[in-house]
C-alpha atoms as a PDB file:
ATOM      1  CA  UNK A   1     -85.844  46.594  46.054  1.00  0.00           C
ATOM      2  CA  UNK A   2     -85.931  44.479  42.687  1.00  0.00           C
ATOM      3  CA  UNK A   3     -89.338  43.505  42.162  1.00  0.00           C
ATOM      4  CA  UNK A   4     -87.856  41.339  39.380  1.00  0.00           C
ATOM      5  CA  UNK A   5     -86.257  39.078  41.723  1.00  0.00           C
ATOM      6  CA  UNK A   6     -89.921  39.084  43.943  1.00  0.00           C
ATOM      7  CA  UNK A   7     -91.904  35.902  42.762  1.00  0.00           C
ATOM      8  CA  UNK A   8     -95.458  36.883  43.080  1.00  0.00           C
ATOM      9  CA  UNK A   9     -98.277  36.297  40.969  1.00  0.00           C
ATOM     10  CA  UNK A  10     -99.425  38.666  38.235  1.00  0.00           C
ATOM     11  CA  UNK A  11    -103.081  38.390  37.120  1.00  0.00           C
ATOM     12  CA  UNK A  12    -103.382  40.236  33.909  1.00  0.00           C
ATOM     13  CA  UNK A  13    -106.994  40.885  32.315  1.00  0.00           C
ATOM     14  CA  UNK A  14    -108.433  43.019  29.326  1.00  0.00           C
ATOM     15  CA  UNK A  15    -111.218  44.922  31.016  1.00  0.00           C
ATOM     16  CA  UNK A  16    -113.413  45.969  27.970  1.00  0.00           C
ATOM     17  CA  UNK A  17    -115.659  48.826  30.209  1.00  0.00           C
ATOM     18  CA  UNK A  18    -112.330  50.661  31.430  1.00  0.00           C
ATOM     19  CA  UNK A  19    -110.427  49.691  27.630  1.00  0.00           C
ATOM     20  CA  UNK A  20    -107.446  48.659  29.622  1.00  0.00           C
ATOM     21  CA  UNK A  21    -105.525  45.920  31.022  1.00  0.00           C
ATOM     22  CA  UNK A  22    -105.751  45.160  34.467  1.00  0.00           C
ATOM     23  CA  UNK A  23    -103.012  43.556  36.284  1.00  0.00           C
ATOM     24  CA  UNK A  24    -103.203  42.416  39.867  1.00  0.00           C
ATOM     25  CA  UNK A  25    -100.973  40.674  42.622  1.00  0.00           C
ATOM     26  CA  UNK A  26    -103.375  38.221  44.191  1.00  0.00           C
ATOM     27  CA  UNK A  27    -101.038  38.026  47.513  1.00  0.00           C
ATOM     28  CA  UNK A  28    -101.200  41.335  48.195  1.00  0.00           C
ATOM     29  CA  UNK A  29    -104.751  42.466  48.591  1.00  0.00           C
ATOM     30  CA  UNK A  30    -105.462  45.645  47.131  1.00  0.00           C
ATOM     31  CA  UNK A  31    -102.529  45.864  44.666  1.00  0.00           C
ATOM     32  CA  UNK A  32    -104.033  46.666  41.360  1.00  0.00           C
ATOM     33  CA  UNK A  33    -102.899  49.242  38.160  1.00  0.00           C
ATOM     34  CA  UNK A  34    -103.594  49.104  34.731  1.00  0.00           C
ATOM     35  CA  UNK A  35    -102.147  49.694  31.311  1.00  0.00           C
ATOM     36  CA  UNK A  36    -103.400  50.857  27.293  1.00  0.00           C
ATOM     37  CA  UNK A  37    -101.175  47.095  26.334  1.00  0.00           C
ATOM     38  CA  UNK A  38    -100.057  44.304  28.209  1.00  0.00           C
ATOM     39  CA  UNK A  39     -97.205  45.405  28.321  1.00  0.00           C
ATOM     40  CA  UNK A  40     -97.524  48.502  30.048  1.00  0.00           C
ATOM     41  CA  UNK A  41     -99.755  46.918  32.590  1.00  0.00           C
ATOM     42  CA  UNK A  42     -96.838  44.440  33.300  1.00  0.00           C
ATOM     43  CA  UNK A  43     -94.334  47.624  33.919  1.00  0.00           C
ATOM     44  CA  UNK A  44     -96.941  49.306  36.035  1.00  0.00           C
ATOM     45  CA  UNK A  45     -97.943  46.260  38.202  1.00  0.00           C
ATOM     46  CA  UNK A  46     -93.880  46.489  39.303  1.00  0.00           C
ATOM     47  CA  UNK A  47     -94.218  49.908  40.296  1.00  0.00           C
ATOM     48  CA  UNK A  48     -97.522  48.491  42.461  1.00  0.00           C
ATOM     49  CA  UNK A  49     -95.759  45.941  43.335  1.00  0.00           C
ATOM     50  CA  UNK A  50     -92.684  47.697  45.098  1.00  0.00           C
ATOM     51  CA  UNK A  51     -95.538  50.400  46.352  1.00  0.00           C
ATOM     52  CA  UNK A  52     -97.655  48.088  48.589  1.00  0.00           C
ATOM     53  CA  UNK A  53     -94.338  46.142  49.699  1.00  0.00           C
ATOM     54  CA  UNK A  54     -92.778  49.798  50.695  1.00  0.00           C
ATOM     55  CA  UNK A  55     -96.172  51.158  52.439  1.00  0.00           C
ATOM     56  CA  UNK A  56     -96.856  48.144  54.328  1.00  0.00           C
ATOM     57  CA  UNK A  57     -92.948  47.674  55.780  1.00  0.00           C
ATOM     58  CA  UNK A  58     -93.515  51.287  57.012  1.00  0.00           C
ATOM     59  CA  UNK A  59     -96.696  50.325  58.970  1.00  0.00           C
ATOM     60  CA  UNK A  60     -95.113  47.413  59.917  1.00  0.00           C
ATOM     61  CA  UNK A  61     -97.845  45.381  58.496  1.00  0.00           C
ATOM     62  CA  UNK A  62     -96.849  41.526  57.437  1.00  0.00           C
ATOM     63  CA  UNK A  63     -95.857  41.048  53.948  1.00  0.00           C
ATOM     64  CA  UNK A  64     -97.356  37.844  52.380  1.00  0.00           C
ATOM     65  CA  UNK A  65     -95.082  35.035  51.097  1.00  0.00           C
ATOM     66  CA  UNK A  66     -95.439  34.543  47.384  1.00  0.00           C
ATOM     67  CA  UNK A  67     -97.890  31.547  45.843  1.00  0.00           C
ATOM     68  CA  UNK A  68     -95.615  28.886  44.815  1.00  0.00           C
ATOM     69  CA  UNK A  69     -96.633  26.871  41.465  1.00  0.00           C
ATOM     70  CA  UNK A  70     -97.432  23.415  42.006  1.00  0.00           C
ATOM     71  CA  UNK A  71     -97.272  21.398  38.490  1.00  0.00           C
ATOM     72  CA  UNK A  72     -99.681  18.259  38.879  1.00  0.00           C
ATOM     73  CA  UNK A  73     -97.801  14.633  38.708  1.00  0.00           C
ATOM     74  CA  UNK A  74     -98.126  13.171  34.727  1.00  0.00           C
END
């Protein structure tokens, strides 16, 4: 699997207690990782990414569609 070619959402946020970035996929509840930069959280959210996809498939749990953008009319 290519989690490049998946089109979820990525929520990435500077959590000043933990000193890290924390990036989650709002479609898939529970898929969360961190990183030191924004960067790394980005890379690590792909490996969470392809994780939760993976682990749910093999419990044969439904795997949310992705959020699609809607851009308002102007």
């Amino acid at each position: 699997m290519n989690v490049d070619d998946l089109h979820y959402s990525i929520l990435i946020q500077w959590s000043e207690e933990d000193q890290v970035y924390l990036a989650t996929v709002p479609e898939l509840s529970g898929c969360i990782t961190h990183g030191k930069t924004y960067k790394k959280a980005l890379k690590q959210v792909k490996y969470a990414m392809e994780g939760w996809i993976e682990a749910n498939q093999a419990i044969g749990q439904p795997i949310p569609a992705p959020r699609l953008a809607v851009l308002p009319d102007l």
